[in-house]
C-alpha atoms as a PDB file:
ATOM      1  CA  UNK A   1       1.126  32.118   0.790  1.00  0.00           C
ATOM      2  CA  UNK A   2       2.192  30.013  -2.015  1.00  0.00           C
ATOM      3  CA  UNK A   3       2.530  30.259  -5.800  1.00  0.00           C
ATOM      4  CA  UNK A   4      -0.692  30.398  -7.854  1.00  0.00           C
ATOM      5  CA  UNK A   5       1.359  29.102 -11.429  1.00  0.00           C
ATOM      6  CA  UNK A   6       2.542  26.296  -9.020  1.00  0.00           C
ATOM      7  CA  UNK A   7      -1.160  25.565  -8.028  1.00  0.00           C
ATOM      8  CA  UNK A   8      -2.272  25.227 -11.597  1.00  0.00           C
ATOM      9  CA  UNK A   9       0.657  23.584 -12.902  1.00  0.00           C
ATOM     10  CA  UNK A  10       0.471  20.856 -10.238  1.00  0.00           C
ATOM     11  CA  UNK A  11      -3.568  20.275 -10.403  1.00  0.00           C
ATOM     12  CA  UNK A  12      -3.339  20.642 -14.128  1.00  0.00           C
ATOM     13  CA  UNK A  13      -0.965  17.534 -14.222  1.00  0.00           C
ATOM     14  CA  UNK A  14      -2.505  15.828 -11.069  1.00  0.00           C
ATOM     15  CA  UNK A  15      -5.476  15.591 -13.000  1.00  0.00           C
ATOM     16  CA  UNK A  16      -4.248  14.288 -16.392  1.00  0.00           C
ATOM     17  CA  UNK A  17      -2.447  11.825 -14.268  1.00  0.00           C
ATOM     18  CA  UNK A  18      -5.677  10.607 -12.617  1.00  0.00           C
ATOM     19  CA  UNK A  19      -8.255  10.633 -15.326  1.00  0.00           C
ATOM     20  CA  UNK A  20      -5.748   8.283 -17.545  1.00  0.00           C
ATOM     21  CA  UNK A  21      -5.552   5.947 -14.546  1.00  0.00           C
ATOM     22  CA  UNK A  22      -9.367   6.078 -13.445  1.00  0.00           C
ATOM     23  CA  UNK A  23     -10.194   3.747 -16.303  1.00  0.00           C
ATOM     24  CA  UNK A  24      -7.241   1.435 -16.309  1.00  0.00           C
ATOM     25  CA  UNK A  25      -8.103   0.356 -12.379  1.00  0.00           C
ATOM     26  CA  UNK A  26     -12.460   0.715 -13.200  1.00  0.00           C
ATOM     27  CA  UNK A  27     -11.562  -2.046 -16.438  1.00  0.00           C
ATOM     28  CA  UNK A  28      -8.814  -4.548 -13.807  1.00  0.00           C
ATOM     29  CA  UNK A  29     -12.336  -4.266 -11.180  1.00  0.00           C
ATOM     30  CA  UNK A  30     -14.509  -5.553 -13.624  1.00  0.00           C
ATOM     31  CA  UNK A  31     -12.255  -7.730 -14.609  1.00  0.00           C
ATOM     32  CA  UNK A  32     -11.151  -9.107 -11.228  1.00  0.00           C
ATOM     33  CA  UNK A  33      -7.654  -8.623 -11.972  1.00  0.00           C
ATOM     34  CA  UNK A  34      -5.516  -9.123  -8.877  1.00  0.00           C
ATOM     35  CA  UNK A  35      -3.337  -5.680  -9.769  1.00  0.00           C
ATOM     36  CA  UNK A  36      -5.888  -3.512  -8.844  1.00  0.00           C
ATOM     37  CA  UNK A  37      -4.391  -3.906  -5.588  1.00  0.00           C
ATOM     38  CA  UNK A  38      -1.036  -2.955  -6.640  1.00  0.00           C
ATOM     39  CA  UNK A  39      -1.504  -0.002  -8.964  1.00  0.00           C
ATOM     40  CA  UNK A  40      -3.570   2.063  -6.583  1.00  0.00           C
ATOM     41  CA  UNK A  41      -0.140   2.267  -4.674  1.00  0.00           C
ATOM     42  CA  UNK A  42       2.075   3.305  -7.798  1.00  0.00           C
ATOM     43  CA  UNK A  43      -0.689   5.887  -8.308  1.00  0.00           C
ATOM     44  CA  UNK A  44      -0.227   7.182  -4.889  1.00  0.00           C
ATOM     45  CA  UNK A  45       3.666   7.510  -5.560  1.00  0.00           C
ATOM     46  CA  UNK A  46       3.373   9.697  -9.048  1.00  0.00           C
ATOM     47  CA  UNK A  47       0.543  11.977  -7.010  1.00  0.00           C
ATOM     48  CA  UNK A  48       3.066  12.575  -4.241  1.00  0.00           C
ATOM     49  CA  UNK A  49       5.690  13.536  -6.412  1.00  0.00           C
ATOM     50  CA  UNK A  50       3.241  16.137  -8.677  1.00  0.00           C
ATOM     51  CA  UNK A  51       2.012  17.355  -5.313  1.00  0.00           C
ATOM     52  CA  UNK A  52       4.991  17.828  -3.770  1.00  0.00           C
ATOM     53  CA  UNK A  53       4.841  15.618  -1.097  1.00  0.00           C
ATOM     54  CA  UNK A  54       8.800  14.013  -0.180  1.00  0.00           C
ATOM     55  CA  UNK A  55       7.161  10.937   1.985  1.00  0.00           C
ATOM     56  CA  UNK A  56       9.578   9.855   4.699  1.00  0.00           C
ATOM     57  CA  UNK A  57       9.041   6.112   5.918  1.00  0.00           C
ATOM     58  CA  UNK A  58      10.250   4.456   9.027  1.00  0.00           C
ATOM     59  CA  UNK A  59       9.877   1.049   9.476  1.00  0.00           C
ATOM     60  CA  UNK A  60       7.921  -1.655   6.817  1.00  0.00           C
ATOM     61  CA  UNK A  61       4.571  -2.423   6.710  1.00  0.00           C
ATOM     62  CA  UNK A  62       3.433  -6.188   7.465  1.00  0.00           C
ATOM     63  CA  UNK A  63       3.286  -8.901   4.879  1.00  0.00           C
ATOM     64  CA  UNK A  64       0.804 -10.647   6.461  1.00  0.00           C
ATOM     65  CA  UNK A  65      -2.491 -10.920   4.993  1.00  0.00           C
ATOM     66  CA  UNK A  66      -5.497 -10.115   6.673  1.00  0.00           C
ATOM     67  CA  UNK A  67      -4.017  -7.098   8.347  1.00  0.00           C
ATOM     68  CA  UNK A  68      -5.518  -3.833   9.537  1.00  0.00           C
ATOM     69  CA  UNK A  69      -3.354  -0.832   9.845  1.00  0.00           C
ATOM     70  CA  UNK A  70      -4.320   2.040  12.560  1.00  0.00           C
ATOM     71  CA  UNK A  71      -3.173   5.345  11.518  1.00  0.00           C
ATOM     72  CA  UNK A  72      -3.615   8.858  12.931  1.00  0.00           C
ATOM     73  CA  UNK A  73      -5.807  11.343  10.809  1.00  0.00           C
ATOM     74  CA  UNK A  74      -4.476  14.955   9.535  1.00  0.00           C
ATOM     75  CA  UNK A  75      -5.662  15.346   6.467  1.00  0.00           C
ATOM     76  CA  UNK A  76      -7.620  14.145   3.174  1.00  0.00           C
ATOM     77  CA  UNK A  77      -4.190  14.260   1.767  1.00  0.00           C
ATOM     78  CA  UNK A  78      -3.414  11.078   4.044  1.00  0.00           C
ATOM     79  CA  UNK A  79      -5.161   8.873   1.575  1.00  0.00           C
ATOM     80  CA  UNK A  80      -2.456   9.731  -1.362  1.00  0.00           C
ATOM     81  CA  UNK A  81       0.382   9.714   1.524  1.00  0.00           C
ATOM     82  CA  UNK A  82      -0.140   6.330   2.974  1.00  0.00           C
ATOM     83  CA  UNK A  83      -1.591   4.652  -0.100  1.00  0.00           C
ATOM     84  CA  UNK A  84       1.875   5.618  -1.821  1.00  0.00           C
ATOM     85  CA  UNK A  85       3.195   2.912   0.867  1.00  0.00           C
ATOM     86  CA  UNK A  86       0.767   0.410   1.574  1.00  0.00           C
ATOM     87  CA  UNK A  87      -1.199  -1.565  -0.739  1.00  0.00           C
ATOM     88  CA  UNK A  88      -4.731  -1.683   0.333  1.00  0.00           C
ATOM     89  CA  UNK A  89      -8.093  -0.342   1.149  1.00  0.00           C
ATOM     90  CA  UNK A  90      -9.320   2.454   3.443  1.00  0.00           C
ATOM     91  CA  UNK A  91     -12.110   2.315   5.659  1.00  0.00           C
ATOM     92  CA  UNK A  92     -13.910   5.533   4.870  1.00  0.00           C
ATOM     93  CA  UNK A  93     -16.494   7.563   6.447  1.00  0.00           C
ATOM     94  CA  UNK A  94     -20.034   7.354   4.029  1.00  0.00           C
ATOM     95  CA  UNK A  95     -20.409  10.752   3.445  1.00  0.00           C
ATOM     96  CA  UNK A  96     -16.707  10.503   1.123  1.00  0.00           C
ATOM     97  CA  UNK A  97     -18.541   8.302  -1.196  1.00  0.00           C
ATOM     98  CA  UNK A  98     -20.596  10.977  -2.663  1.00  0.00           C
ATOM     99  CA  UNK A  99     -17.539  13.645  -2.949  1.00  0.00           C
ATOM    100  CA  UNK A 100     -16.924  14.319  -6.632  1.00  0.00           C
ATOM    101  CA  UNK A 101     -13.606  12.681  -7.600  1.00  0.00           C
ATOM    102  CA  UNK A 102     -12.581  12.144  -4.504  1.00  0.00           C
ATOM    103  CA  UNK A 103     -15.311   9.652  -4.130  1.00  0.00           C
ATOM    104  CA  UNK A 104     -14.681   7.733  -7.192  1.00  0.00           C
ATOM    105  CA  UNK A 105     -11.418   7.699  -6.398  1.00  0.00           C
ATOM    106  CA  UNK A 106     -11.989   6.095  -3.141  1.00  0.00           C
ATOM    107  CA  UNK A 107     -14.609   3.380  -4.877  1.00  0.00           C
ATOM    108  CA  UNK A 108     -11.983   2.344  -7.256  1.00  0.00           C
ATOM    109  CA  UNK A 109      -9.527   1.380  -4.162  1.00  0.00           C
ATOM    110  CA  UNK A 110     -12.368  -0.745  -2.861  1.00  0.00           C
ATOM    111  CA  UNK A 111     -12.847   1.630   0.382  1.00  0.00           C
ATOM    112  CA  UNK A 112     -15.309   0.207   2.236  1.00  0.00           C
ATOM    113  CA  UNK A 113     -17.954   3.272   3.492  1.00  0.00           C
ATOM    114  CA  UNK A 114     -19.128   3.374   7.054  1.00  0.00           C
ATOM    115  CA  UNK A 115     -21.234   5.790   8.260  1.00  0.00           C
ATOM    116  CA  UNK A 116     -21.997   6.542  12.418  1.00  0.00           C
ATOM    117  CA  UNK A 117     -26.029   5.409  12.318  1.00  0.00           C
ATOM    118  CA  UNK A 118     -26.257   2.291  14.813  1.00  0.00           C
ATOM    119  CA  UNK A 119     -28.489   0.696  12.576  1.00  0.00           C
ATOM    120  CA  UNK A 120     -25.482   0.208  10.160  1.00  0.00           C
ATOM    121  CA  UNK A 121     -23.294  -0.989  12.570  1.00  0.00           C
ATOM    122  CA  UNK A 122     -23.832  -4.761  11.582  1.00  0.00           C
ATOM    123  CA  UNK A 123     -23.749  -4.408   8.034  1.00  0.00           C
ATOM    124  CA  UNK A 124     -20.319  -2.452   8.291  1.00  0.00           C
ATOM    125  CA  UNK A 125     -18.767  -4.516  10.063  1.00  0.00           C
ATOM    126  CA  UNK A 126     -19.922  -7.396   8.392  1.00  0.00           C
ATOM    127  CA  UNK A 127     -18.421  -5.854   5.020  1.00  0.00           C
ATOM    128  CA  UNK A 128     -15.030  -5.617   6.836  1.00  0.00           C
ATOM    129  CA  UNK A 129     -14.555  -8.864   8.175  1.00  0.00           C
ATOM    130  CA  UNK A 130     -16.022 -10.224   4.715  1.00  0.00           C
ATOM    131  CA  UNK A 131     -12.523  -8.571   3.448  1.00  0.00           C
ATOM    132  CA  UNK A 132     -10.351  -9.237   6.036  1.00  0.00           C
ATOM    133  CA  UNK A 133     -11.418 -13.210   5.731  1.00  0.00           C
ATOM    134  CA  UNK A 134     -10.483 -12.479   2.038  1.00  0.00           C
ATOM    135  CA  UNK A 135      -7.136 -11.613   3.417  1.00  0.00           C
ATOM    136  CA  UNK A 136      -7.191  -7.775   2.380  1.00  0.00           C
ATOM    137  CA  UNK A 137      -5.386  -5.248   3.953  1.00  0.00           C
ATOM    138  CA  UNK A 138      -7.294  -2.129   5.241  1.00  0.00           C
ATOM    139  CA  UNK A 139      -6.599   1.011   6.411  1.00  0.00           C
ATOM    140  CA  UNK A 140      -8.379   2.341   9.491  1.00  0.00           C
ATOM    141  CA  UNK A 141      -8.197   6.009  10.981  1.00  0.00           C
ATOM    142  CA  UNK A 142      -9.310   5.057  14.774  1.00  0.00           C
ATOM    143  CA  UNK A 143      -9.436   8.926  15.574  1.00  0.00           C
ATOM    144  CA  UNK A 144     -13.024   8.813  13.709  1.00  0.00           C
ATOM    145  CA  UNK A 145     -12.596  12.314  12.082  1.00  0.00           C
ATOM    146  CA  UNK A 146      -9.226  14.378  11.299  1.00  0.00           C
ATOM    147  CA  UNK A 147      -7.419  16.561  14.186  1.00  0.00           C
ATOM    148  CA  UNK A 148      -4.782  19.506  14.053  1.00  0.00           C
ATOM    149  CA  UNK A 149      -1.873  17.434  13.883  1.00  0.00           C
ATOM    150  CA  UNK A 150      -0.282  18.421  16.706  1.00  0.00           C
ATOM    151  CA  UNK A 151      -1.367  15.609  18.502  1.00  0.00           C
ATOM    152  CA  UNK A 152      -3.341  12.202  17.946  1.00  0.00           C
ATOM    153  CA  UNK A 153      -7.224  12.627  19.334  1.00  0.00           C
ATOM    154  CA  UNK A 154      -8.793   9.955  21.311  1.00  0.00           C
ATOM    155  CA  UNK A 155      -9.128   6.465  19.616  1.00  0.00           C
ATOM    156  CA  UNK A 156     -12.742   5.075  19.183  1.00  0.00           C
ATOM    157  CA  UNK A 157     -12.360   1.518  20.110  1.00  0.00           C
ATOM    158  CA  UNK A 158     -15.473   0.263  18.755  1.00  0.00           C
ATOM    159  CA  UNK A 159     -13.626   0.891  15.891  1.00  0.00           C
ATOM    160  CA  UNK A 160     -11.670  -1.902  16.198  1.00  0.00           C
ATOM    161  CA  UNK A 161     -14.358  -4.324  17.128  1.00  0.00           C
ATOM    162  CA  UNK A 162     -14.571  -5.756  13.387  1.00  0.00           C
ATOM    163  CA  UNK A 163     -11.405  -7.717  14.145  1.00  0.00           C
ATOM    164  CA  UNK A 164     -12.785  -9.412  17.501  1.00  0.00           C
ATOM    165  CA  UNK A 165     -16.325 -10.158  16.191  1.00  0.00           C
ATOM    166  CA  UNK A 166     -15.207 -10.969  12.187  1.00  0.00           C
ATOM    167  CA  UNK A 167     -14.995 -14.671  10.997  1.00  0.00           C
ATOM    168  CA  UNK A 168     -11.707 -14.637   9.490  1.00  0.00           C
ATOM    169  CA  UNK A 169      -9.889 -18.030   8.780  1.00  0.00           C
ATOM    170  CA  UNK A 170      -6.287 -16.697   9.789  1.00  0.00           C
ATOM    171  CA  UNK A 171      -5.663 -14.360  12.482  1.00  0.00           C
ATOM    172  CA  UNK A 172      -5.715 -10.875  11.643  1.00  0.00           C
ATOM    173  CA  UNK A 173      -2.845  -8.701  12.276  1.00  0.00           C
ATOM    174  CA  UNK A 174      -3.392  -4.894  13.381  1.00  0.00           C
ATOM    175  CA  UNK A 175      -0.060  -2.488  12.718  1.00  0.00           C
ATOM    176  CA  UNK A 176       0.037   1.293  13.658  1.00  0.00           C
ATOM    177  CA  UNK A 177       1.220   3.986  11.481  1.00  0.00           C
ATOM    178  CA  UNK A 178       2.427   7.325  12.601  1.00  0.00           C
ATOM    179  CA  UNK A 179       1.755  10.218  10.037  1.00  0.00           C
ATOM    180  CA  UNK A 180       2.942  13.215  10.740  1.00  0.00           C
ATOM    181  CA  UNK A 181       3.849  16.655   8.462  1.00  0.00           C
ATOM    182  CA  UNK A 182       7.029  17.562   9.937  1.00  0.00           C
ATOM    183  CA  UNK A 183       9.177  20.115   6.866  1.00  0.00           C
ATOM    184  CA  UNK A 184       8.490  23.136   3.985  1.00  0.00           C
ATOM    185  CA  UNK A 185      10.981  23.640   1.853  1.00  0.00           C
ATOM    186  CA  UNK A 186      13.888  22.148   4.218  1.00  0.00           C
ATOM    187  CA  UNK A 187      13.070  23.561   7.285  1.00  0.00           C
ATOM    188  CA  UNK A 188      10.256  22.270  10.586  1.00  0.00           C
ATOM    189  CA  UNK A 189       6.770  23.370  10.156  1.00  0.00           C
ATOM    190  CA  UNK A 190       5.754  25.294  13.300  1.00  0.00           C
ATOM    191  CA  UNK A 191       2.839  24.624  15.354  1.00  0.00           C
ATOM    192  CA  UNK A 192       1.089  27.899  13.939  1.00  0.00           C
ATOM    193  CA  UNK A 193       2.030  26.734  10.257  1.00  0.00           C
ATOM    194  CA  UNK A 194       0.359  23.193  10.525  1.00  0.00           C
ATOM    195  CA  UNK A 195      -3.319  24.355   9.748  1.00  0.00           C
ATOM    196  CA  UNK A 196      -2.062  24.990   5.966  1.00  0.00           C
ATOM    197  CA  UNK A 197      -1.402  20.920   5.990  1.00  0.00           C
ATOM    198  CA  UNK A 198      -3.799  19.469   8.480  1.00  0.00           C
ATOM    199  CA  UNK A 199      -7.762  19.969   7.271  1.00  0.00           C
ATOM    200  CA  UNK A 200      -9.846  19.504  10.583  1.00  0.00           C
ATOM    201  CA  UNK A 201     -13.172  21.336  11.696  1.00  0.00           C
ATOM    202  CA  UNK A 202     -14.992  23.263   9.665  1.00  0.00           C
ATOM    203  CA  UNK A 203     -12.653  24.211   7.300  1.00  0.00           C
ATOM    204  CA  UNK A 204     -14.046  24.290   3.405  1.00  0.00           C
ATOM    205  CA  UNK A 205     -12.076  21.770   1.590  1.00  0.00           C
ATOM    206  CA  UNK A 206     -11.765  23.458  -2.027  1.00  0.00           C
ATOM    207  CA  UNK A 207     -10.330  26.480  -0.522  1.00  0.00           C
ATOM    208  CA  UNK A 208      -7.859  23.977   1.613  1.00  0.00           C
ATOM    209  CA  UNK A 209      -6.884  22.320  -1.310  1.00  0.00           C
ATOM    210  CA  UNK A 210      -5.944  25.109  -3.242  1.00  0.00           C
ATOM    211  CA  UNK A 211      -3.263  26.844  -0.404  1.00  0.00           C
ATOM    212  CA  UNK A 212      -2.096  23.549   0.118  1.00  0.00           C
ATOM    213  CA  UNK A 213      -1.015  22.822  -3.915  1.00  0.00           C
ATOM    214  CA  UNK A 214       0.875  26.032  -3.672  1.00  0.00           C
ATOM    215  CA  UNK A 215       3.013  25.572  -1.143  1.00  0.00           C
ATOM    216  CA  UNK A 216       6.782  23.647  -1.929  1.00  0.00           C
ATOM    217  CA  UNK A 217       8.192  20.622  -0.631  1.00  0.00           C
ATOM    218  CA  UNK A 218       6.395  18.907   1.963  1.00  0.00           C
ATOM    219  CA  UNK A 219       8.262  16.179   4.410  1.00  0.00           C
ATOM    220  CA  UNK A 220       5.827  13.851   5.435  1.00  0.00           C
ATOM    221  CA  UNK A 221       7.132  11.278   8.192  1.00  0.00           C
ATOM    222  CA  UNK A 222       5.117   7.895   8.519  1.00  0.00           C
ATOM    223  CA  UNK A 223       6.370   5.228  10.723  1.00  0.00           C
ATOM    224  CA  UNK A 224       5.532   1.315  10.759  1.00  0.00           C
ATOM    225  CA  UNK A 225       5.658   0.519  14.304  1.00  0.00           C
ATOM    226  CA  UNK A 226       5.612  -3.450  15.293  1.00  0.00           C
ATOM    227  CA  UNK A 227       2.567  -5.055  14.216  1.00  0.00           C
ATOM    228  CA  UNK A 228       0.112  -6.980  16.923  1.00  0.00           C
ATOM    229  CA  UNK A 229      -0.723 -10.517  16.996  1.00  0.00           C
ATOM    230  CA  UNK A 230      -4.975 -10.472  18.035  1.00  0.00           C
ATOM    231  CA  UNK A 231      -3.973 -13.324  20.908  1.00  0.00           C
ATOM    232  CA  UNK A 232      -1.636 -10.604  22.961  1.00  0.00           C
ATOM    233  CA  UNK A 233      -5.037  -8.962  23.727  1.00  0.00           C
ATOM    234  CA  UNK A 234      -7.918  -9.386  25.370  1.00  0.00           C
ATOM    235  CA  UNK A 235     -10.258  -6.669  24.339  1.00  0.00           C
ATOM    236  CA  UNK A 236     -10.443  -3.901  21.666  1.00  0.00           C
ATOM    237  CA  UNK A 237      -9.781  -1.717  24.098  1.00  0.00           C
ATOM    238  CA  UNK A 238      -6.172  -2.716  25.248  1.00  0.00           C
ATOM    239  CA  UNK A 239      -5.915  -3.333  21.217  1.00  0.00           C
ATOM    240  CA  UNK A 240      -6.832   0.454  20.871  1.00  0.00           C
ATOM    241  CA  UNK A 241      -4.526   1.234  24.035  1.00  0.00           C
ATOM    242  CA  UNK A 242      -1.627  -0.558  22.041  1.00  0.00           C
ATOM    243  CA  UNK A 243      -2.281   1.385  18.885  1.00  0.00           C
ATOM    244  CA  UNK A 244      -2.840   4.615  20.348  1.00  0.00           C
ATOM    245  CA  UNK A 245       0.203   4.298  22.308  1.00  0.00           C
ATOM    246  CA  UNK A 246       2.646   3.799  19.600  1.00  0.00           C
ATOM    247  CA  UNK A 247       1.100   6.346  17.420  1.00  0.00           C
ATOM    248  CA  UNK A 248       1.086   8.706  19.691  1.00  0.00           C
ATOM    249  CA  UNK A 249       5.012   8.219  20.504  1.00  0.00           C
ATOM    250  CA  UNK A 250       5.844   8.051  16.992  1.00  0.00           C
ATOM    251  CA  UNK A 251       4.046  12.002  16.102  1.00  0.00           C
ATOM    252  CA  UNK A 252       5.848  13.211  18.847  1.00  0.00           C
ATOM    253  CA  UNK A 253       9.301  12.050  17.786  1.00  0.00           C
ATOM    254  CA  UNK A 254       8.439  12.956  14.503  1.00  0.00           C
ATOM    255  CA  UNK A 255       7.504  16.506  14.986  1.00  0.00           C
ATOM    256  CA  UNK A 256      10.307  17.118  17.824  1.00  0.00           C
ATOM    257  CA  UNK A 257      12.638  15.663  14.913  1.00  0.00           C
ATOM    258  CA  UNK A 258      13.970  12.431  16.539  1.00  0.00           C
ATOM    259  CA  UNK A 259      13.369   9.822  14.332  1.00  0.00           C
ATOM    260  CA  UNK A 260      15.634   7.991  14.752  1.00  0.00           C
ATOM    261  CA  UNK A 261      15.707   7.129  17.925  1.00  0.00           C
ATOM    262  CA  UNK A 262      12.655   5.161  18.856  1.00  0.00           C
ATOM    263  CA  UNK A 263      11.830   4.290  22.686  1.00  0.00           C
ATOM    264  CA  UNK A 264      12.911   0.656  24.326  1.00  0.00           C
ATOM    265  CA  UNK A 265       8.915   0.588  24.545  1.00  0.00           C
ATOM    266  CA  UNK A 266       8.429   0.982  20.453  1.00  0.00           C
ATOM    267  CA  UNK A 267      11.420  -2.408  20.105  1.00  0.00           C
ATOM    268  CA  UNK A 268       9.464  -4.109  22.580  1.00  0.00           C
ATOM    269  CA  UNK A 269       6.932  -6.929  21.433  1.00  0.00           C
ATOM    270  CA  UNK A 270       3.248  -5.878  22.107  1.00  0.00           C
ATOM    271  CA  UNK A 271       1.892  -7.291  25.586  1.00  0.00           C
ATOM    272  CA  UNK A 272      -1.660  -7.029  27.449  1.00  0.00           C
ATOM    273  CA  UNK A 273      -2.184  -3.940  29.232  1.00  0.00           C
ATOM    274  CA  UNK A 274      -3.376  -4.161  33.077  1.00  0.00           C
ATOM    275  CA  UNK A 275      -6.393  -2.311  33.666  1.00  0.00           C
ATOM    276  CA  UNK A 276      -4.473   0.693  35.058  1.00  0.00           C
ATOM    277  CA  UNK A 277      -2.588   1.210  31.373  1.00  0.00           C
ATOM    278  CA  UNK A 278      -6.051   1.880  30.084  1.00  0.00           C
ATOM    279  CA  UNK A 279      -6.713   5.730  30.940  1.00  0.00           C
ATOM    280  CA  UNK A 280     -10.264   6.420  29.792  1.00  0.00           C
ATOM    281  CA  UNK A 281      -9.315   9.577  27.920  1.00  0.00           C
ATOM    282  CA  UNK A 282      -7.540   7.519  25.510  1.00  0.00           C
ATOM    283  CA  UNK A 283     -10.254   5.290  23.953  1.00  0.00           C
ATOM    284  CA  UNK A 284     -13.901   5.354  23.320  1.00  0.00           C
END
């Protein structure tokens, strides 16, 4: 499936596009230009458009500053998707850093690497709430690893635990983001036609890559749903609960193909869920 000159036109100029911006955002790190935050999303948009993916956004993202958005996890090709939209960092597992390309890609966007030993756990979190007090915006998968896309896999509220424990000196804000691949070429992508999108399991990434680049237009939906203020919860969990909730809502709409019709409960402002909202298949 797919067109192999379409493959090698589209890497050929996805990678002359990225080696001749590679340098530009290594020389604004080193010297602490304030852009570097910026261009990483312009970046994004050109890659989208070589790629073929037609990004669909619902919603805005928040202006305030520190703020963490939660999104749901389909595919590597999430980074270039949401970072076409959102101008920040991603929190990335540790094993990414040592991808080739990919990896250097991610260190040049300032991702900040986490990895699953509990012996970390301090220092991780320690380098997220250092850039959260700096008033950074990051970018958080909660699912922990990438699903199917069908549907969004359990949160991992520990997760979220950087924005209770970190010493930030304004509040932090926490938005979710819905992503889901909903369209090929003008018409819905099935349930059995999703695995040539979402990269979950053991599948090898090089071979992933290369049926994905073939394919033709891709409609990806992302949604901004309303942000939360820290003080409407009272734990990580009923944070996670929140996020998972509205995520959740807005793949479903998204892949049945209502958009635009989001529930009373996505309008309504964020409040604390009772103990019986907090089902313990949802979070971790």
């Amino acid at each position: 499936m797919g067109s192999t000159l379409v493959r090698v036109r589209r890497l050929a100029v996805y990678l002359v596009w990225t080696l001749a911006l590679m340098p530009v955002q290594a020389i604004g790190l080193a010297l602490r230009q304030p852009w570097v935050a910026t261009l990483p999303r312009f970046y994004h948009r050109q890659c989208c458009r070589i790629l073929g993916f037609d990004v669909r956004q619902i919603g805005q993202p928040s202006r305030a500053r520190p703020v963490m958005f939660a999104a749901n996890h389909v595919s590597y090709t999430d980074i270039t998707v949401l970072g076409s939209l959102i101008p920040g960092s991603f929190v990335a597992k540790s094993e990414i850093a040592g991808w080739p390309l990919f990896g250097w890609l991610a260190k040049l966007q300032r991702s900040v690497f986490v990895d699953r030993q509990i012996r970390s756990t301090a220092r991780q979190r320690d380098a997220i709430a250092e850039r959260l007090a700096a008033k950074d915006a990051l970018i958080l998968f909660p699912e922990g690893t990438s699903g199917d896309g069908n549907f969004v896999l359990p949160f991992k509220s520990a997760l979220f635990s950087v924005v209770f424990d970190g010493q930030s000196a304004e509040p932090v804000t926490v938005q979710p983001v819905s992503v889901a691949y909903t369209g090929l070429d003008g018409q819905p992508i099935g349930r059995g036609l999703r695995p040539f999108f979402a990269w979950y399991g053991d599948m090898n990434l090089a071979s992933h890559l290369w049926r994905l680049v073939g394919l033709g237009r891709i409609e990806v939906v992302v949604e901004f749903h309303p942000p939360a203020a820290l003080t409407d919860f009272a734990s990580r969990k009923a944070l996670a609960q929140y996020c998972y909730e509205r995520i959740s809502s807005g793949v479903g709409r998204s892949l049945a193909g209502r958009n635009d019709a989001p529930t009373a409960a996505e309008k309504a402002p964020a409040r604390e869920p009772t103990p019986s909202d907090l089902p313990a298949a949802a979070v971790g």
